[in-house]
Each structure stands twice: as structure tokens, then as C-alpha cells.
PDB file of N, CA and C in Angstrom:
ATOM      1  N   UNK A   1       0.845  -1.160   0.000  1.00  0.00           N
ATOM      2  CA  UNK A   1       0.000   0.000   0.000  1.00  0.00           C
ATOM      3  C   UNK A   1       0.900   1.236   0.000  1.00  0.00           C
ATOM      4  N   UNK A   2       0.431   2.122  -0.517  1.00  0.00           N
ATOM      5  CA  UNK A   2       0.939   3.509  -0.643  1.00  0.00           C
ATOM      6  C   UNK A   2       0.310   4.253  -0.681  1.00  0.00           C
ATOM      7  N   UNK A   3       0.827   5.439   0.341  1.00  0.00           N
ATOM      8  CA  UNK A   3       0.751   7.005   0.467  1.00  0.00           C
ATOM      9  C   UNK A   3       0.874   8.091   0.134  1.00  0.00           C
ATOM     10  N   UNK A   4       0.259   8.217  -0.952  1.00  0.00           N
ATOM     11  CA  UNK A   4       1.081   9.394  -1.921  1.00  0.00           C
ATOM     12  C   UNK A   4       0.210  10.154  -1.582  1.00  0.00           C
ATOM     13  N   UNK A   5       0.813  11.556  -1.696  1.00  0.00           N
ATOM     14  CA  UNK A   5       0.255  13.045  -1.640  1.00  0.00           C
ATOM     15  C   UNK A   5      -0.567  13.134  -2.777  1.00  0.00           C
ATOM     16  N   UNK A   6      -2.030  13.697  -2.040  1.00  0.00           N
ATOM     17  CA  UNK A   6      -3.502  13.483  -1.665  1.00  0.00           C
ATOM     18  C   UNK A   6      -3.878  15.031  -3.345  1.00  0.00           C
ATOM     19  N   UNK A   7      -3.285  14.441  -4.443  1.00  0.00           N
ATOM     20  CA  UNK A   7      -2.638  15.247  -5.806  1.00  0.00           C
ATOM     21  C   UNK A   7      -3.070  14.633  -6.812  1.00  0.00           C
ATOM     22  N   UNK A   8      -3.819  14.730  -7.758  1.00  0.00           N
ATOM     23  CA  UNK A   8      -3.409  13.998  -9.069  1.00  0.00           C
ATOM     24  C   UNK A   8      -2.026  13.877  -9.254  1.00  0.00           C
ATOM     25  N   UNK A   9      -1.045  14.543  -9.260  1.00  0.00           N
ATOM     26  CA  UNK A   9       0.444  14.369  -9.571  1.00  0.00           C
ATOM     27  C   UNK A   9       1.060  12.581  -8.422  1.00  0.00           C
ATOM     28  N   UNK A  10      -0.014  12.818  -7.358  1.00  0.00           N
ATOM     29  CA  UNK A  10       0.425  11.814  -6.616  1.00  0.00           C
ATOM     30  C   UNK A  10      -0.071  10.645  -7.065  1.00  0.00           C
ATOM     31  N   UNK A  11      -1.462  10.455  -7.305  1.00  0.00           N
ATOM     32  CA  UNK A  11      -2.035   9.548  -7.829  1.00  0.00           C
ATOM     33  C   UNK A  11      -1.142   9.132  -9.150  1.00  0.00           C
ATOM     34  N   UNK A  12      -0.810   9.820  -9.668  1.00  0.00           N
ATOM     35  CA  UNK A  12      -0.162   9.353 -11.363  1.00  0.00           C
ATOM     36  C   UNK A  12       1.146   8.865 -10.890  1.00  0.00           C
ATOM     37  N   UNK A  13       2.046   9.097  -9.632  1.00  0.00           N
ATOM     38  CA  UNK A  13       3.364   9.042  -9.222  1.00  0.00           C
ATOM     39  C   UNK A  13       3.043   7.188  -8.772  1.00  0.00           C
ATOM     40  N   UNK A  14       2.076   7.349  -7.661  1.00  0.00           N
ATOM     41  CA  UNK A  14       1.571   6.397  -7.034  1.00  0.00           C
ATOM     42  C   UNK A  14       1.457   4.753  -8.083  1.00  0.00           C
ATOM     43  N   UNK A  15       0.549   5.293  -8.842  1.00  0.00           N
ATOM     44  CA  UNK A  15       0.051   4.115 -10.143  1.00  0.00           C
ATOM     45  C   UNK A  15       0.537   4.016 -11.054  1.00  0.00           C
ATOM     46  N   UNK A  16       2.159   4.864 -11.245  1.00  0.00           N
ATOM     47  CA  UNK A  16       3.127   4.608 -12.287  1.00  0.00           C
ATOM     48  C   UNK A  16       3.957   3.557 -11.532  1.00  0.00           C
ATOM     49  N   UNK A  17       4.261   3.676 -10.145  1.00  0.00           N
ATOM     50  CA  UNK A  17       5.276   2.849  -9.375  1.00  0.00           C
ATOM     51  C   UNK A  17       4.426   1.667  -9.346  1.00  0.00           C
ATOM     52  N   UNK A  18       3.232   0.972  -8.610  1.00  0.00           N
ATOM     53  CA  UNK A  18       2.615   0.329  -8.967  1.00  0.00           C
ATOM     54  C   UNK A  18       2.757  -0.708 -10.821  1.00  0.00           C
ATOM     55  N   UNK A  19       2.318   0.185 -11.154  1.00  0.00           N
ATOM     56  CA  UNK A  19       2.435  -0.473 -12.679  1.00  0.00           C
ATOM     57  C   UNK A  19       3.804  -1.046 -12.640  1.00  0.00           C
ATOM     58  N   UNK A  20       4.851  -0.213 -12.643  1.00  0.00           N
ATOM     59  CA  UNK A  20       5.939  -0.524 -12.937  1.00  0.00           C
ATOM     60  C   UNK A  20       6.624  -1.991 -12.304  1.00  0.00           C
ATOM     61  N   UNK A  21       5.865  -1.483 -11.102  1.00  0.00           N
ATOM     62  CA  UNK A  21       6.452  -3.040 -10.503  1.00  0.00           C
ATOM     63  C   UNK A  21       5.410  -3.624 -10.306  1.00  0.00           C
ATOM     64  N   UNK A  22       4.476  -4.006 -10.703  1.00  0.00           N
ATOM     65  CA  UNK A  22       3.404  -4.954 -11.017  1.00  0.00           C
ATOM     66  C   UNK A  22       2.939  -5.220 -12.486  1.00  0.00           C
ATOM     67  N   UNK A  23       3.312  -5.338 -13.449  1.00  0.00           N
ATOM     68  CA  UNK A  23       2.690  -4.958 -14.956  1.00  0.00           C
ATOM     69  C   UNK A  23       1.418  -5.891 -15.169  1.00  0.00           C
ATOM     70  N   UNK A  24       1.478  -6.850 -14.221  1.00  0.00           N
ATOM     71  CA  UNK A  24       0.011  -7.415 -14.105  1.00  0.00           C
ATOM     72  C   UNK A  24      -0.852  -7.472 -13.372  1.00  0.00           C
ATOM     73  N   UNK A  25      -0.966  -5.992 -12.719  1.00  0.00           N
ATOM     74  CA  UNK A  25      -1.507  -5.408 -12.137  1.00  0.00           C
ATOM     75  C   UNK A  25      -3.411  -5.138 -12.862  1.00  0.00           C
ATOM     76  N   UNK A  26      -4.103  -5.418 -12.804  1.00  0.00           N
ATOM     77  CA  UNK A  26      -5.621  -5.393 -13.036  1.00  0.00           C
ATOM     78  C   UNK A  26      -6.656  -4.266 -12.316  1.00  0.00           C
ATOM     79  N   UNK A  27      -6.167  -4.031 -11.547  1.00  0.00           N
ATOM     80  CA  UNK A  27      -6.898  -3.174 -10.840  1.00  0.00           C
ATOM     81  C   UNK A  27      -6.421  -1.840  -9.645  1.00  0.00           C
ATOM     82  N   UNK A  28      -6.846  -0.704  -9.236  1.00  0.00           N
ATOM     83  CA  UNK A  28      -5.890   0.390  -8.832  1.00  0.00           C
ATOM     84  C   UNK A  28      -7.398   0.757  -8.087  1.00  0.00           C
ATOM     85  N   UNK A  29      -6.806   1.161  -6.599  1.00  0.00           N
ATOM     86  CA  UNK A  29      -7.939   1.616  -5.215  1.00  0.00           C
ATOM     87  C   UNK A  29      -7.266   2.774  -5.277  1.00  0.00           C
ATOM     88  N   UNK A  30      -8.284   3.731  -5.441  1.00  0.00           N
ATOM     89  CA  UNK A  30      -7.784   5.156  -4.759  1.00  0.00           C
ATOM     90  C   UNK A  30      -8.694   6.273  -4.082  1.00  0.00           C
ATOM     91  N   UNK A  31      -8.415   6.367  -2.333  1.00  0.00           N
ATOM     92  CA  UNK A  31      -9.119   6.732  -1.578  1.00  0.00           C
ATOM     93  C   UNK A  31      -9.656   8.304  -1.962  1.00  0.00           C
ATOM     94  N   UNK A  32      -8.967   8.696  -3.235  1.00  0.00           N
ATOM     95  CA  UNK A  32      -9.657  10.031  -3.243  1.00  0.00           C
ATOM     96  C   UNK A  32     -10.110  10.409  -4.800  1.00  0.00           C
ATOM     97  N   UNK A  33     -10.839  11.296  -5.150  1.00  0.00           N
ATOM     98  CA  UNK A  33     -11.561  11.442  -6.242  1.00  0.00           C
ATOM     99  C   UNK A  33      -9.821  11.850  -6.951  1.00  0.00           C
ATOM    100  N   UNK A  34      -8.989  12.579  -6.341  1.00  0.00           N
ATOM    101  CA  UNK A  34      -8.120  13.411  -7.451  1.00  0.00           C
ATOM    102  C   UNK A  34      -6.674  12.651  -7.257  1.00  0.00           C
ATOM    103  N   UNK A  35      -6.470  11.433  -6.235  1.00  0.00           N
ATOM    104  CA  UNK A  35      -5.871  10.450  -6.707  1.00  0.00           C
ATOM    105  C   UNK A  35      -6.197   9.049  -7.923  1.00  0.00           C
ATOM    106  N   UNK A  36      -7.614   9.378  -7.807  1.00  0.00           N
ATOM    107  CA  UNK A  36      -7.746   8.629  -9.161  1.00  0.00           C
ATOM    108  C   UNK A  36      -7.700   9.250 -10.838  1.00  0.00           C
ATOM    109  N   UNK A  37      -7.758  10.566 -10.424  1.00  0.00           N
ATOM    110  CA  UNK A  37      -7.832  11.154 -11.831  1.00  0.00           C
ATOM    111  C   UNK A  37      -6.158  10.895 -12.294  1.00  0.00           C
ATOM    112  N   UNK A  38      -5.256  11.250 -11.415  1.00  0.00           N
ATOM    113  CA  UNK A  38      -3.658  10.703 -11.415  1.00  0.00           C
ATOM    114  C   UNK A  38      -3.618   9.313 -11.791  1.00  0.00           C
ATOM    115  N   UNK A  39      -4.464   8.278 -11.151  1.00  0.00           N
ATOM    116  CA  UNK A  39      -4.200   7.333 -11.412  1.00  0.00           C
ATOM    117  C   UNK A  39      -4.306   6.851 -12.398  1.00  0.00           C
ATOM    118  N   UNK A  40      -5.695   7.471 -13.447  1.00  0.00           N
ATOM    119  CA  UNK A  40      -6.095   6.758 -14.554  1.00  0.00           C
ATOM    120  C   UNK A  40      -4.860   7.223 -15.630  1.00  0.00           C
ATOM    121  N   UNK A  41      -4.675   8.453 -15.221  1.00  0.00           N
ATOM    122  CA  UNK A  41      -3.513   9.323 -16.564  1.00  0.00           C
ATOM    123  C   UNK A  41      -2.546   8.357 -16.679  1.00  0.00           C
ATOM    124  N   UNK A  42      -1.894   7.527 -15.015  1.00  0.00           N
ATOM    125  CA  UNK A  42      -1.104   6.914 -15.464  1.00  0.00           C
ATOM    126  C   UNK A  42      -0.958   5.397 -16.375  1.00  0.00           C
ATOM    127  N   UNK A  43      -2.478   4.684 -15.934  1.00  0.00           N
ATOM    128  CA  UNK A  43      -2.708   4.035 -16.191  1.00  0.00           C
ATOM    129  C   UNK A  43      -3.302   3.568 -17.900  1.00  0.00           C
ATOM    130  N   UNK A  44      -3.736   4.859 -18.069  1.00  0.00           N
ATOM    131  CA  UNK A  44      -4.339   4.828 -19.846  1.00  0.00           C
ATOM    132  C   UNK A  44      -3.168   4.164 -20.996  1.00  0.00           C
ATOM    133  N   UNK A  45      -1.463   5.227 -20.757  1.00  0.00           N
ATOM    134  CA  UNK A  45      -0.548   4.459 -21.580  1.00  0.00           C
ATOM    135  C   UNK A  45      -0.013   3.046 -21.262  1.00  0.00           C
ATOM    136  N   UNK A  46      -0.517   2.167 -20.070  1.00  0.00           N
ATOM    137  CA  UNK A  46       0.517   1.096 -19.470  1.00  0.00           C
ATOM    138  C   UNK A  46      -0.516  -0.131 -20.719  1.00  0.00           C
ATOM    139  N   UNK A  47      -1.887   0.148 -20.854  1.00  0.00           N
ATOM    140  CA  UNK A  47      -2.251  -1.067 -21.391  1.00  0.00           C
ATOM    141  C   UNK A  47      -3.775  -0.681 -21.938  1.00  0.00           C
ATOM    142  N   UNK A  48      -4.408  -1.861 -22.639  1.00  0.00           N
ATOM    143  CA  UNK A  48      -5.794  -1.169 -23.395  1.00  0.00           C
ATOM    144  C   UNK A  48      -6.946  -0.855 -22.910  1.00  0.00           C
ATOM    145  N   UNK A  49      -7.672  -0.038 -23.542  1.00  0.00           N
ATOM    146  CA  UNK A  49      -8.570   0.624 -22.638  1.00  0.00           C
ATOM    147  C   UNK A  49      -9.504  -0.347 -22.356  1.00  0.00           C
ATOM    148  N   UNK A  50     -10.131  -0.257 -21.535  1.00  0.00           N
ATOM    149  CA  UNK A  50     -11.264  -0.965 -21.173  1.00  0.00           C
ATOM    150  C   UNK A  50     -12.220  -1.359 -21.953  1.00  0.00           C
ATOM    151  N   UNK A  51     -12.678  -2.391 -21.924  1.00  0.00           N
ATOM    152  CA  UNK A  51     -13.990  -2.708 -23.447  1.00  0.00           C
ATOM    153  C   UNK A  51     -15.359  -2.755 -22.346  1.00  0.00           C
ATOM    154  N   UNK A  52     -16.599  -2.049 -22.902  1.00  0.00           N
ATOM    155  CA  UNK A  52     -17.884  -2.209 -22.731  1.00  0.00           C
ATOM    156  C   UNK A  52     -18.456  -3.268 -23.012  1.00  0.00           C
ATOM    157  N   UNK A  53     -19.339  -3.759 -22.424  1.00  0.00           N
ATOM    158  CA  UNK A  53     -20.223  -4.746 -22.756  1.00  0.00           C
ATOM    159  C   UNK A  53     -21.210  -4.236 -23.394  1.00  0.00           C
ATOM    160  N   UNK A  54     -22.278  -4.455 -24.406  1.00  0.00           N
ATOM    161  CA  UNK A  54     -23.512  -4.318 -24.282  1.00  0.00           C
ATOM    162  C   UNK A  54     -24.554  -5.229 -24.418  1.00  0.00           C
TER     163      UNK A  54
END
């Protein structure tokens, strides 16, 4: 688990280190609305976007 400053910059810092050392990583928790907006930025280039069902 990690603590990153409560930032989009943190969130993207946070879920780049993550990725990096997890690349099969599936899924990313983030306790705040603007650590996830960080998180997704980092997450969009690591792999493909998500597919919809309909």
C-alpha cells in the first residue's frame, strides 16, 4: 500500500510505481476522487482501454 500526496500528480506518481512493478496489475484503489484522476492518466498508456459490454 501507498501514500502518496492526496494530488493527481500523486495519484499518477503512485500508479506509475505500482504499474511498474506490477505490470500485471488489473486493478488500482484510490481513496480520493483526485488520486484517481492521477491514477487513470497513469494508467491509460501502461495497457488497453477498457472494453464495454452491451
Amino acid at each position: 500500500m501507498l501514500a502518496p500526496e492526496p494530488t493527481p500528480a500523486g495519484g499518477r506518481a503512485a500508479a506509475a510505481t505500482v504499474l511498474a512493478e506490477r505490470p500485471d496489475t488489473t486493478a488500482l484503489f484510490a481513496t480520493h476522487d483526485v488520486l484517481a484522476i492521477g491514477a487513470l492518466e497513469a494508467a491509460r498508456p501502461a495497457g488497453p482501454s477498457p472494453q464495454t459490454s452491451r
